[in-house]
C-alpha atoms as a PDB file:
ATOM      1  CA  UNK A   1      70.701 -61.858 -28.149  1.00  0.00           C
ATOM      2  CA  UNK A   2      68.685 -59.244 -26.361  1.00  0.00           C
ATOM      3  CA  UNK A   3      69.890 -58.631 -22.562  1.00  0.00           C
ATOM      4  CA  UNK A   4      68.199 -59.382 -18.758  1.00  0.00           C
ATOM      5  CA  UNK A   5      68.178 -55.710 -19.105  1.00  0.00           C
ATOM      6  CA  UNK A   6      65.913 -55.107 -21.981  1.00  0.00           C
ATOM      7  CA  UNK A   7      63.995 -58.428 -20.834  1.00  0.00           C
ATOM      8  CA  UNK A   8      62.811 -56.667 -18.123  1.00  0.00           C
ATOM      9  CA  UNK A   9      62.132 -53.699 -19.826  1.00  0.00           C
ATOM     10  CA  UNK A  10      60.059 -55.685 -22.462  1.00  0.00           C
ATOM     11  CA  UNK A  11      57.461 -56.896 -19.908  1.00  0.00           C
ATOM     12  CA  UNK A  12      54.753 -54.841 -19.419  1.00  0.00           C
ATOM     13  CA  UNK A  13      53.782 -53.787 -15.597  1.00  0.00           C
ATOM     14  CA  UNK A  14      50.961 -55.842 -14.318  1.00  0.00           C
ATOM     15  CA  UNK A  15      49.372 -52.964 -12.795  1.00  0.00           C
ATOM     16  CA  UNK A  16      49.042 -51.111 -16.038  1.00  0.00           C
ATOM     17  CA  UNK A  17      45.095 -51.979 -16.942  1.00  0.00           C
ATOM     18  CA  UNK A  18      44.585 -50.989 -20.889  1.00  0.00           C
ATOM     19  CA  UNK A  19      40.721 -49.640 -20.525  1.00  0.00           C
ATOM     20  CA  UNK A  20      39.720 -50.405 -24.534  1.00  0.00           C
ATOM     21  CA  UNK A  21      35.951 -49.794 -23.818  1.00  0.00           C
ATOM     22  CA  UNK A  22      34.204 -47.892 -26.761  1.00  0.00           C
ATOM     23  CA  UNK A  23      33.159 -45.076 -24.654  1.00  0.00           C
ATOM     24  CA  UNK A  24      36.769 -44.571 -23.323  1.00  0.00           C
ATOM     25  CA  UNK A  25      38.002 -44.534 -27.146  1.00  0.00           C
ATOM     26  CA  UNK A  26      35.352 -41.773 -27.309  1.00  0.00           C
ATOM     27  CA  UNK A  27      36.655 -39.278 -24.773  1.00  0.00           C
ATOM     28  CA  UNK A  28      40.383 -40.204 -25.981  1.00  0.00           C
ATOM     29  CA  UNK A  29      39.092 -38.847 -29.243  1.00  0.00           C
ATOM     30  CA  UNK A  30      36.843 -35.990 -28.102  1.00  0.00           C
ATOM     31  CA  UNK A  31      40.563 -34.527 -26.246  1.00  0.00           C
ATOM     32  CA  UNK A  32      42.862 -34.997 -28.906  1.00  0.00           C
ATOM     33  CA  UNK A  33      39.767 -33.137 -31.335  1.00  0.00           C
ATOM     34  CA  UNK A  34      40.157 -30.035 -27.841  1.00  0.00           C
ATOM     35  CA  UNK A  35      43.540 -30.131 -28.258  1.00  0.00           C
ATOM     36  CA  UNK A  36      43.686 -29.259 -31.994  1.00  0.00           C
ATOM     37  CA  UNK A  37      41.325 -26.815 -31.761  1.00  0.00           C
ATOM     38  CA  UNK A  38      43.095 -25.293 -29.262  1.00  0.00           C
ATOM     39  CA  UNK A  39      46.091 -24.756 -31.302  1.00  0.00           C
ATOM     40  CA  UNK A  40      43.969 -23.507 -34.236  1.00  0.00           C
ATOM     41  CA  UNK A  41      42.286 -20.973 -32.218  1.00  0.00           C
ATOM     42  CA  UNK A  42      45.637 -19.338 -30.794  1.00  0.00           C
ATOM     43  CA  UNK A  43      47.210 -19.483 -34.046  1.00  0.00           C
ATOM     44  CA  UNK A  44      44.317 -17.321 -35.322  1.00  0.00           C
ATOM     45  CA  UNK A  45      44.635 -15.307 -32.420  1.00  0.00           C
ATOM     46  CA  UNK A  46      48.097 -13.851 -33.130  1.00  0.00           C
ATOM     47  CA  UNK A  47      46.901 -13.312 -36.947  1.00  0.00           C
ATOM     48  CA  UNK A  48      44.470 -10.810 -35.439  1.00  0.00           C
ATOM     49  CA  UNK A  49      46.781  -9.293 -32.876  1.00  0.00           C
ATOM     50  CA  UNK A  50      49.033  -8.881 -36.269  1.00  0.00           C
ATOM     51  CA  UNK A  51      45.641  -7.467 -38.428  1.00  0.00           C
ATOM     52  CA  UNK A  52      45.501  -5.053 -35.534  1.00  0.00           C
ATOM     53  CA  UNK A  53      48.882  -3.988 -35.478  1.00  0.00           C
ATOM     54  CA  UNK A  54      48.375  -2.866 -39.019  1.00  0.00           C
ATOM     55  CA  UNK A  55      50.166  -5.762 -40.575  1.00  0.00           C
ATOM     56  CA  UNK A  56      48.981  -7.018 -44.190  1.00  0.00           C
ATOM     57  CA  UNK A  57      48.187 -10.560 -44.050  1.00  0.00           C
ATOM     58  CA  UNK A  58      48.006 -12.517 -47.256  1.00  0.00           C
ATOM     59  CA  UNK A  59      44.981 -14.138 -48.699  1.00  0.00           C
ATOM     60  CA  UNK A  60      45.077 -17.775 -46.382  1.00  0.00           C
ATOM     61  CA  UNK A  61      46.013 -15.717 -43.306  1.00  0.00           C
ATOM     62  CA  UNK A  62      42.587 -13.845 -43.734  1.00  0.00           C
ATOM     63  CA  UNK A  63      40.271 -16.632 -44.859  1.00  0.00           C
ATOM     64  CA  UNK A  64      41.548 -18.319 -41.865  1.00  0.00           C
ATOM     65  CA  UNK A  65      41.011 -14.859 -39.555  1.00  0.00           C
ATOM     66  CA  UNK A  66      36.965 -14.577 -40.541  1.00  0.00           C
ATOM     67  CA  UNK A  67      36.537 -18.286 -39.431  1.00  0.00           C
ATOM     68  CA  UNK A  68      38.014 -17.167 -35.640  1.00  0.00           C
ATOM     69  CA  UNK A  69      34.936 -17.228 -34.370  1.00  0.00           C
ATOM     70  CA  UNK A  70      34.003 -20.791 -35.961  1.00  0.00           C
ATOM     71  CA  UNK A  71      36.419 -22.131 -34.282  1.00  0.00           C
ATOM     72  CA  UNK A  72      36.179 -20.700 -30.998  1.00  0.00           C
ATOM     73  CA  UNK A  73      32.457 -21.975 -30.997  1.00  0.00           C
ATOM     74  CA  UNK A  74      33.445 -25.237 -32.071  1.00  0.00           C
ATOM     75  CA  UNK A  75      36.000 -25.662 -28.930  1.00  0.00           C
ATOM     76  CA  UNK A  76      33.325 -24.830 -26.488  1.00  0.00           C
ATOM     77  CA  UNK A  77      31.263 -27.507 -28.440  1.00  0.00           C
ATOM     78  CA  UNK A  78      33.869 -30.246 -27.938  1.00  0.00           C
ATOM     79  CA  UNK A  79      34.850 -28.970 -24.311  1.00  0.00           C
ATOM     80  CA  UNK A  80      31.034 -29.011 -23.118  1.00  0.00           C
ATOM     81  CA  UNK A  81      30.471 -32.646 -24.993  1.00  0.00           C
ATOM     82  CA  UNK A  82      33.973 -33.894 -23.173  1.00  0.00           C
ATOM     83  CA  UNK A  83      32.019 -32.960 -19.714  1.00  0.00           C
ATOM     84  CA  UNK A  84      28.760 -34.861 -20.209  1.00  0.00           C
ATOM     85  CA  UNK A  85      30.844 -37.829 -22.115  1.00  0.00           C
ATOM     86  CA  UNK A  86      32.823 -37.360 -18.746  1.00  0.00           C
ATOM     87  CA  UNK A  87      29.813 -37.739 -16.884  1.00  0.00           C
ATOM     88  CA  UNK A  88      28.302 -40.514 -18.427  1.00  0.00           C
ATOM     89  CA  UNK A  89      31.810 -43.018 -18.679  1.00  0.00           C
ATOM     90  CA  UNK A  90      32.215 -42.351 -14.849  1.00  0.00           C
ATOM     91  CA  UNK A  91      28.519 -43.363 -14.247  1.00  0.00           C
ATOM     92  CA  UNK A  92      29.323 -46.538 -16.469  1.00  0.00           C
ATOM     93  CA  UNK A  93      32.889 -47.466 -14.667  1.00  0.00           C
ATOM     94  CA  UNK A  94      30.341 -47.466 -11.012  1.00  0.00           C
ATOM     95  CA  UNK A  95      27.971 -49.962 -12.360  1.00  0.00           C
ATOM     96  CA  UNK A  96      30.473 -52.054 -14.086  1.00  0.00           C
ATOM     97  CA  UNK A  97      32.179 -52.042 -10.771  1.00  0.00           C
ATOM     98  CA  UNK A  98      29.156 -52.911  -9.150  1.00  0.00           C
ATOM     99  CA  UNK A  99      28.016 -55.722 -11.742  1.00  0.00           C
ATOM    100  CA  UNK A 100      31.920 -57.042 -11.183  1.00  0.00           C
ATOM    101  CA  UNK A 101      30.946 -57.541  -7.489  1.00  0.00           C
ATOM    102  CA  UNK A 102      27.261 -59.167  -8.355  1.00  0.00           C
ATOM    103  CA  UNK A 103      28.805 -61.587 -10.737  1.00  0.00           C
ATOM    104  CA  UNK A 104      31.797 -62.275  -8.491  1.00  0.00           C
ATOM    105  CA  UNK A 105      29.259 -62.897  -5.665  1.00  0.00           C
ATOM    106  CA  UNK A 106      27.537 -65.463  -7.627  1.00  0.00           C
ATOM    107  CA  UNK A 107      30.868 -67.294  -8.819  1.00  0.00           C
ATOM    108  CA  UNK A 108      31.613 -67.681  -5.186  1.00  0.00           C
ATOM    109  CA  UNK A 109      27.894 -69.015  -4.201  1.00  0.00           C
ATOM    110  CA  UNK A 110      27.927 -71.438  -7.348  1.00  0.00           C
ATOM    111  CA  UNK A 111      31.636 -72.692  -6.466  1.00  0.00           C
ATOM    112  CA  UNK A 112      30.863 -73.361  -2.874  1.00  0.00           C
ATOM    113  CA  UNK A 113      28.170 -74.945  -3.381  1.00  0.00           C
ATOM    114  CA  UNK A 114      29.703 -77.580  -5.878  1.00  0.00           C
ATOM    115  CA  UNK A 115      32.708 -77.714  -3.039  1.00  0.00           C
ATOM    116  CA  UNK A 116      29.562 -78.687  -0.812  1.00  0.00           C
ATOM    117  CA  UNK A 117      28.130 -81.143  -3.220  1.00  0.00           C
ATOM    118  CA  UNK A 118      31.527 -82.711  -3.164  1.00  0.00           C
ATOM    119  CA  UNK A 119      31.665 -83.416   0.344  1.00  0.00           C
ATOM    120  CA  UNK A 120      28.273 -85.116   0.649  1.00  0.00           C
ATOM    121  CA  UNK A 121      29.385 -87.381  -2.311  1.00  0.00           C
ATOM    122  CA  UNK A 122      32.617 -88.077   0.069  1.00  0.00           C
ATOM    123  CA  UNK A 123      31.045 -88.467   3.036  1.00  0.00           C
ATOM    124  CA  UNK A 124      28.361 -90.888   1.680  1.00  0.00           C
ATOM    125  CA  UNK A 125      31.005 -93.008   0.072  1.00  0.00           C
ATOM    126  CA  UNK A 126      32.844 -93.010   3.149  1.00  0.00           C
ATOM    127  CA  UNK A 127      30.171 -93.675   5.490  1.00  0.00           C
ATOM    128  CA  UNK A 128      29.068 -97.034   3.813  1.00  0.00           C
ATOM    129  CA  UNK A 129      32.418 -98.410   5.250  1.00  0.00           C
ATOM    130  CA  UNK A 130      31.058 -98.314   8.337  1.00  0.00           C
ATOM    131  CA  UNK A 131      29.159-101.838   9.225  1.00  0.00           C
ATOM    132  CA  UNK A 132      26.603-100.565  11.344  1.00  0.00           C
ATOM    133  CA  UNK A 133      25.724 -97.490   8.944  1.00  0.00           C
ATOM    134  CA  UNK A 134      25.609-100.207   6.048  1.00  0.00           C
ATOM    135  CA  UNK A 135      23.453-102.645   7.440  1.00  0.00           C
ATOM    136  CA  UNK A 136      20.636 -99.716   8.496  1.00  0.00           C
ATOM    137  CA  UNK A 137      20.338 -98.448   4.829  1.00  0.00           C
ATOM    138  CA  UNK A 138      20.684-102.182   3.336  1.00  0.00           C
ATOM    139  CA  UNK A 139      17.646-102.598   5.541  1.00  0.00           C
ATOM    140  CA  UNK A 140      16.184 -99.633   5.970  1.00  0.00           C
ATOM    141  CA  UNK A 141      16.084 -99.642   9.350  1.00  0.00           C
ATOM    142  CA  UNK A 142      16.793 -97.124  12.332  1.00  0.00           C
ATOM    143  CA  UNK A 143      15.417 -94.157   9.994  1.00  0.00           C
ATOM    144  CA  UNK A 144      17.840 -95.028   7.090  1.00  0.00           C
ATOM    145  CA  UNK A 145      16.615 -94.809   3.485  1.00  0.00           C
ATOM    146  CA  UNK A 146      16.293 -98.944   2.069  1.00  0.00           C
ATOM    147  CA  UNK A 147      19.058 -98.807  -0.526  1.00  0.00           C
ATOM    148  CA  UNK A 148      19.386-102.212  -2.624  1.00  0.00           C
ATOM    149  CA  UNK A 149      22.888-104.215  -2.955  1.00  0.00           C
ATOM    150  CA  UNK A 150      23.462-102.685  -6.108  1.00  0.00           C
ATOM    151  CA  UNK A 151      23.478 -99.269  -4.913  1.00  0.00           C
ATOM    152  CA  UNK A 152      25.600-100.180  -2.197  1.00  0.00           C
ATOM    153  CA  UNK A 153      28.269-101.922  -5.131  1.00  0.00           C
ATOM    154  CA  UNK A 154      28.245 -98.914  -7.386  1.00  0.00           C
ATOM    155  CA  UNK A 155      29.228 -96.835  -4.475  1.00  0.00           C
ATOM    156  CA  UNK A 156      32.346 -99.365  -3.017  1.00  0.00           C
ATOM    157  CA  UNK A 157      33.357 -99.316  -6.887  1.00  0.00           C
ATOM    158  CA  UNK A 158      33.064 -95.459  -6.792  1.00  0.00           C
ATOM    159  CA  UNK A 159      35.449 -94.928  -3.905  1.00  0.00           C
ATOM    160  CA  UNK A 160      38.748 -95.844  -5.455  1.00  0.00           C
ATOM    161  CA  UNK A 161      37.782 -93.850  -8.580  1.00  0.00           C
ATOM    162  CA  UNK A 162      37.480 -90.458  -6.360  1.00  0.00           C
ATOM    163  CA  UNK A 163      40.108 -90.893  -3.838  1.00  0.00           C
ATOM    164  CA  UNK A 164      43.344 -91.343  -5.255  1.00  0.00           C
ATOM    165  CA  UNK A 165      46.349 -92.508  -3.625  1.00  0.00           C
ATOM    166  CA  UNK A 166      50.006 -92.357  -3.230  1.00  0.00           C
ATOM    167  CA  UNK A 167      51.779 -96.084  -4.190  1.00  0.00           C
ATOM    168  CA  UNK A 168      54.665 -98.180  -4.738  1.00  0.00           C
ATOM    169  CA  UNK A 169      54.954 -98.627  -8.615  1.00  0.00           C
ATOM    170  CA  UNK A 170      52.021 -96.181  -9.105  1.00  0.00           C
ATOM    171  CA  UNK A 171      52.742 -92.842 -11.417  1.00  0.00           C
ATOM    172  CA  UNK A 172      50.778 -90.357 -12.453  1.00  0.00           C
ATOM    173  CA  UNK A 173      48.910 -89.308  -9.223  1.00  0.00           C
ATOM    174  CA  UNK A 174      48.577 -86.192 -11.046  1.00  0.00           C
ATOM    175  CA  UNK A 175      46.530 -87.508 -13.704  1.00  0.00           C
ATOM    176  CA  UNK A 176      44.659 -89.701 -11.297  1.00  0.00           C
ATOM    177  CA  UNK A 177      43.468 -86.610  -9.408  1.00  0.00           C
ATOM    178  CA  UNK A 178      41.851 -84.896 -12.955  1.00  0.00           C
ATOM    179  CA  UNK A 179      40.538 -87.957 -13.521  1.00  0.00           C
ATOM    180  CA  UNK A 180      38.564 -87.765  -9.699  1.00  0.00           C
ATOM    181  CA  UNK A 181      37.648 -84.362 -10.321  1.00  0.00           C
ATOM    182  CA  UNK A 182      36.179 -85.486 -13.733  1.00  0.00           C
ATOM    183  CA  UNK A 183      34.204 -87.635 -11.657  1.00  0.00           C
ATOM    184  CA  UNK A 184      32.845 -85.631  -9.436  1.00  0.00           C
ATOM    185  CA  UNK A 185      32.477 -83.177 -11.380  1.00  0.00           C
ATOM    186  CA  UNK A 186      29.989 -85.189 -13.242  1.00  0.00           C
ATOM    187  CA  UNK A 187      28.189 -86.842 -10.602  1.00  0.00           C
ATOM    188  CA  UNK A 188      27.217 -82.863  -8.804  1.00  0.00           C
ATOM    189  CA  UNK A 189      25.901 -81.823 -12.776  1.00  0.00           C
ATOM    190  CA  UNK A 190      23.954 -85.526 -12.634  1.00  0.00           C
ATOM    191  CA  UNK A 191      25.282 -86.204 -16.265  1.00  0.00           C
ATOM    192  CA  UNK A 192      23.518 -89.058 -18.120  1.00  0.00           C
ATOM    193  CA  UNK A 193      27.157 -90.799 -18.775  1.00  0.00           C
ATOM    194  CA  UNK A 194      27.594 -94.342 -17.927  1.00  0.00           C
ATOM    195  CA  UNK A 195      29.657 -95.406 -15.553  1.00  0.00           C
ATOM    196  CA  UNK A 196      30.443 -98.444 -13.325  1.00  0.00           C
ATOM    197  CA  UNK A 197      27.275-100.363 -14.501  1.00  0.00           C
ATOM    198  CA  UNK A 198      25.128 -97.369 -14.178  1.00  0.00           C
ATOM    199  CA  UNK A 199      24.710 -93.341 -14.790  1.00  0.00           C
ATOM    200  CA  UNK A 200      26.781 -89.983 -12.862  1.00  0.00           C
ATOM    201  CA  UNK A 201      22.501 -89.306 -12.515  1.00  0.00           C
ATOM    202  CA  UNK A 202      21.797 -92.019 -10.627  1.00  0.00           C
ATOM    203  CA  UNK A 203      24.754 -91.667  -8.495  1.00  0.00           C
ATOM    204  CA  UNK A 204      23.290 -88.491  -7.520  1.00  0.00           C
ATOM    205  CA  UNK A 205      19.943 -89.698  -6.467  1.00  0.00           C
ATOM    206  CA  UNK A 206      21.350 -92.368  -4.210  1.00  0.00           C
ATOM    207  CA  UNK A 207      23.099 -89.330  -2.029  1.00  0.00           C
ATOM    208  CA  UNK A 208      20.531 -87.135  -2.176  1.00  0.00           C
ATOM    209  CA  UNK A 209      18.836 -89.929  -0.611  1.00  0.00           C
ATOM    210  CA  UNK A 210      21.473 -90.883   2.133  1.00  0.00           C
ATOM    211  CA  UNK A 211      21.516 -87.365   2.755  1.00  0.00           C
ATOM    212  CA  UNK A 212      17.789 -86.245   2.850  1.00  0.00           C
ATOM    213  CA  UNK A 213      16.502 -89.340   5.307  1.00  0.00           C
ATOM    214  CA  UNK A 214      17.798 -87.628   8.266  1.00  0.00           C
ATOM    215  CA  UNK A 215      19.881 -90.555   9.484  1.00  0.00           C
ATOM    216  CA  UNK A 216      22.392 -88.526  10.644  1.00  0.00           C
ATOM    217  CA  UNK A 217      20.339 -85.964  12.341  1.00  0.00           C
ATOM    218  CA  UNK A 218      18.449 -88.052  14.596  1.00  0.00           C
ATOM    219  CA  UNK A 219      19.171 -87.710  18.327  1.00  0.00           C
ATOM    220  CA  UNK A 220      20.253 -90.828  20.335  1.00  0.00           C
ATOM    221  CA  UNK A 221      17.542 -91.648  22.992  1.00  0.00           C
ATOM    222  CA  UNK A 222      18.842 -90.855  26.036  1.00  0.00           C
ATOM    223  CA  UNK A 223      17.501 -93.699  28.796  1.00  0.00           C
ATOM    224  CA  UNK A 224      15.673 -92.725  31.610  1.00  0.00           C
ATOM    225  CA  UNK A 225      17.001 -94.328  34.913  1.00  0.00           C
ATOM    226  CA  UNK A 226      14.384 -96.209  36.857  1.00  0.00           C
ATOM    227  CA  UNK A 227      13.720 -94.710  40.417  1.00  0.00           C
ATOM    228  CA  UNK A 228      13.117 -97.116  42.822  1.00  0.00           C
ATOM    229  CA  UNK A 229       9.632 -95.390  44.872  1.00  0.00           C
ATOM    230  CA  UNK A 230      10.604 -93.951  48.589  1.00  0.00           C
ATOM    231  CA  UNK A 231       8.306 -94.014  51.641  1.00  0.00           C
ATOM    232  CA  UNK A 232       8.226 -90.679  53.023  1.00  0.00           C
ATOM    233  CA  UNK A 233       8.284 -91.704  56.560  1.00  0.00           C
ATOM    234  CA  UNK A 234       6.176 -89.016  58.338  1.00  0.00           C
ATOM    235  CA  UNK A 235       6.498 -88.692  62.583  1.00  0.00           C
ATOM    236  CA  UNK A 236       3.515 -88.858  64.299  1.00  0.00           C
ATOM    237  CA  UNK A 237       3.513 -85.736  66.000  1.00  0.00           C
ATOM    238  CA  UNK A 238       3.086 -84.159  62.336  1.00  0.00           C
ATOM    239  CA  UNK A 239       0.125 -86.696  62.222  1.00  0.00           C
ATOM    240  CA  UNK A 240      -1.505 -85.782  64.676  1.00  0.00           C
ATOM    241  CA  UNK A 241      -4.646 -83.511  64.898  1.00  0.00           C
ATOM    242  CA  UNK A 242      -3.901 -79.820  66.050  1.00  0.00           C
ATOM    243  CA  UNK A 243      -5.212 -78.648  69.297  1.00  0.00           C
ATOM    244  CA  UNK A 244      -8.756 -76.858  69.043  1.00  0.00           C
ATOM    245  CA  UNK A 245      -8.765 -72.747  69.163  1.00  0.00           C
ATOM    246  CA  UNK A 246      -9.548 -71.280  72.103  1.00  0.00           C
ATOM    247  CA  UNK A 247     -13.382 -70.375  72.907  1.00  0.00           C
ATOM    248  CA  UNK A 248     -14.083 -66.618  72.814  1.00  0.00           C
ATOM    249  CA  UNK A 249     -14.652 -65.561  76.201  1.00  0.00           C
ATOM    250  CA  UNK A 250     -18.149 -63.856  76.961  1.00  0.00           C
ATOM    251  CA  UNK A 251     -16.172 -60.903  79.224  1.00  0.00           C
ATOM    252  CA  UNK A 252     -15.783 -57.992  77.709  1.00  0.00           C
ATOM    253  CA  UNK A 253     -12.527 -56.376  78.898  1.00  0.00           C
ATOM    254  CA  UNK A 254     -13.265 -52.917  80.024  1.00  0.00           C
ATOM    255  CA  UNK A 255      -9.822 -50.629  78.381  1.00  0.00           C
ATOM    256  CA  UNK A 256      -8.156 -48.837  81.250  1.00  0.00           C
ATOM    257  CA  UNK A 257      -8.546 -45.606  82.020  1.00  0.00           C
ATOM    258  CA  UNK A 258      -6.405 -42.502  80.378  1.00  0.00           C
ATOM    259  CA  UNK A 259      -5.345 -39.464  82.809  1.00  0.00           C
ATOM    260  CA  UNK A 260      -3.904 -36.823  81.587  1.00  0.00           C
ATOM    261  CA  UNK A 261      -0.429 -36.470  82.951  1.00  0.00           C
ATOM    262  CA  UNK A 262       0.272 -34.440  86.235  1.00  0.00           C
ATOM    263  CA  UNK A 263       0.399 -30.647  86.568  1.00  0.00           C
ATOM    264  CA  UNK A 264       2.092 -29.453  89.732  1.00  0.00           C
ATOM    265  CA  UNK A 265       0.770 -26.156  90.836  1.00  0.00           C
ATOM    266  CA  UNK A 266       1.681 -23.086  89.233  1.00  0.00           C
ATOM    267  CA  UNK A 267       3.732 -20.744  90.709  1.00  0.00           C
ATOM    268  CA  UNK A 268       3.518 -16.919  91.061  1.00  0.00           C
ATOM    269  CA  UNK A 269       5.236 -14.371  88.341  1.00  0.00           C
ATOM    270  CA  UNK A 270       7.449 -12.168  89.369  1.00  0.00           C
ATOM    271  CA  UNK A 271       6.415  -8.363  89.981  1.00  0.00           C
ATOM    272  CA  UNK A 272       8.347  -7.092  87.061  1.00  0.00           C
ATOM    273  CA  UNK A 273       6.119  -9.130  85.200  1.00  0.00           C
ATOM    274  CA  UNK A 274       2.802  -8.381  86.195  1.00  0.00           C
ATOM    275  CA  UNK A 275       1.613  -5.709  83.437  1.00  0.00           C
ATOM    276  CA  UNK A 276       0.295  -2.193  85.374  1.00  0.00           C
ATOM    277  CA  UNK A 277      -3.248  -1.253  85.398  1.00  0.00           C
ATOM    278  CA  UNK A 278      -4.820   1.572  83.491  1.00  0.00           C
ATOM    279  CA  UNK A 279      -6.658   3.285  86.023  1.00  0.00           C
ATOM    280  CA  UNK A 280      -5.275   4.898  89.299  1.00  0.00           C
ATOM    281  CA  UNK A 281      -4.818   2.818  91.914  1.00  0.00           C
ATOM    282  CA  UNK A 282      -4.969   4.449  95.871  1.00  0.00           C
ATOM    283  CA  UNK A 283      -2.787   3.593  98.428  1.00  0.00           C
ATOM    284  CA  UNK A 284      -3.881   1.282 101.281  1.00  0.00           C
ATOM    285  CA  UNK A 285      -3.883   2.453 104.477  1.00  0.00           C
ATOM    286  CA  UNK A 286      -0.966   1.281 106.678  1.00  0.00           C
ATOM    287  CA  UNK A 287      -1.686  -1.789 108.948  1.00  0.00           C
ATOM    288  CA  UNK A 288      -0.988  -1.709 112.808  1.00  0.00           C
ATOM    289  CA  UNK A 289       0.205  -4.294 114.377  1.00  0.00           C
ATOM    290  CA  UNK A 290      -1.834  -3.248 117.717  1.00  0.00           C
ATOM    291  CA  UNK A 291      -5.547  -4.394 117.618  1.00  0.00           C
ATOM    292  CA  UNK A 292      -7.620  -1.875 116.721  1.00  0.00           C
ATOM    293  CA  UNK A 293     -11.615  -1.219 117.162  1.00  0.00           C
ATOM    294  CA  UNK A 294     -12.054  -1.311 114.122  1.00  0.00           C
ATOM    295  CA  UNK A 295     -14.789  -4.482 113.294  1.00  0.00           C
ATOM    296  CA  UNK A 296     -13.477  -6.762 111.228  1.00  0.00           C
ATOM    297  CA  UNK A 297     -15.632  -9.340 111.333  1.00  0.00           C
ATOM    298  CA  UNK A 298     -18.478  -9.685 107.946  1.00  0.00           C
ATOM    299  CA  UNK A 299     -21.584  -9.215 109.782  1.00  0.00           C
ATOM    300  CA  UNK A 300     -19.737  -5.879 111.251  1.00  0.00           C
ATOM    301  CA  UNK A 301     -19.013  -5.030 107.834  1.00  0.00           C
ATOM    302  CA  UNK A 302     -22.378  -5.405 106.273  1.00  0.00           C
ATOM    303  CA  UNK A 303     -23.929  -3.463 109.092  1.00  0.00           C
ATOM    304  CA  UNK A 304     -21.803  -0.519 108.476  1.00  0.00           C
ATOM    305  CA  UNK A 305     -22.914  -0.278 105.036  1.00  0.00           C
ATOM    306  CA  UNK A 306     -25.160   2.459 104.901  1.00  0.00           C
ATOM    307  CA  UNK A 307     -22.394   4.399 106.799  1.00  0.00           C
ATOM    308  CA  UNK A 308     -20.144   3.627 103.852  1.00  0.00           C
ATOM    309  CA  UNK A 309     -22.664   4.965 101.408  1.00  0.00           C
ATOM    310  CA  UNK A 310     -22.449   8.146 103.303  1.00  0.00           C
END
């Protein structure tokens, strides 16, 4: 009986990934084809550093000497096809990871969508419970699609076989929930099966009508309360007429007069400021303070001129 030990040897890591693709088996091979060669070539090697030494080598030995350089070509053959095999599986592993992401992208839009599909078949089953919705699409009223009585059995028949329940003396809720899958399943693919008096096709067409009317997305009318009208009361001083403008007055105001502002009277520099003349100035004559003959009046003066010329 093997041991827990050698169980848990046994199992192999789950983060070991195996990659088994053809062009990995190719490089795995191309290596192990270096690494021989390898070995070859320094195995030759020494037989020539022993042929150099002066050492006889037998007959094998020297066959396998003159194909040295063979080999050593063939290594750098293998070595430079590893590189561009290199080259080319690394390329490879990039767009397989990048078609891995594209097809995981459109698993995930394909599976939500079917979850969506789902949940309008739900919602339409479960909305026909409601009286109000029931008797608008029975009628066709209040923008609901006219479905027939018919339609509106297959669907009440329908909701037991998708929503499975918990109950006393019921077993197998397990196998009742495959069985709703099953069923919706078929009813989002529109299968031609029969079922309940009818097909998982038709069953699709009657939601994609409940769905597609808009019912649901119409928006309640809001109502408008009626405002009773108000009589602006206005006063009757804002009734009444303004006063007339003024007349424009013949009389043309003359502008007062400007004056410039007052000077008073200038005053006298100061000696030290008076510049000096440039031409000799005489002395005057000292004054008396007795009266002398001397005229002073102008007619006195002018008579005396030609004296003064003199």
């Amino acid at each position: 009986m093997p041991s827990a030990a050698n169980a848990k040897s046994e199992k192999p890591a789950s983060s070991e990934v195996v990659d088994n693709s053809p062009i990995k088996q190719i490089m795995t091979l191309i290596e192990h084809k270096i690494r021989n060669l390898e070995k070859r070539k320094s195995k030759l090697s020494s037989y020539r550093e022993l042929q150099k030494a002066g050492k006889e080598l037998n007959g094998d030995q020297k066959v396998a000497v003159a194909k040295y350089d063979e080999v050593a070509q063939t290594l750098e053959f293998a070595r430079d096809l590893s590189k561009h095999v290199g080259t080319i599986a690394l390329s490879a592993e990039r767009e397989a990871k990048k078609q891995a992401k594209r097809e995981a992208w459109v698993r995930y839009a394909v599976d939500t969508n079917k979850i969506r599909e789902v949940l309008l078949v739900l919602d339409c089953i479960m909305q026909m419970g409601n009286t109000e919705v029931r008797n608008d699409f029975l009628n066709g009223t209040n923008g609901a699609v006219k479905l027939t009585e018919d339609d509106l059995r297959i669907l009440d028949e329908l909701y037991p076989e998708v929503t499975p329940k918990h109950g006393e003396g019921q077993s197998g809720f397990h196998a009742l929930t495959v069985k709703a899958a099953e069923h919706l399943y078929a009813i989002i693919d529109g299968k031609p099966k029969e079922i309940l008096g009818t097909t998982y096709a038709h069953i699709k067409e009657i939601v994609t009508l409940f769905h597609e009317c808009g019912y649901f997305e119409k928006t309640p009318e809001v109502p408008v309360p009626e405002t009773e009208a108000v009589e602006n009361h206005i006063p009757e001083e804002v009734l009444a007429p303004a006063p007339p403008p003024p007349e424009p007055s013949d009389e043309v105001e003359q502008p007062a007069p400007m004056y410039p502002p007052h000077m008073g009277i200038p005053t006298a520099p100061a000696p030290n400021v008076v510049p000096t003349p440039g031409y000799p100035m005489s002395r005057l004559p000292p004054s008396h303070s007795k009266k002398s003959n001397t005229p002073t009046s102008l007619n006195s003066i002018l008579n005396r001129g030609p004296s003064l010329k003199s």
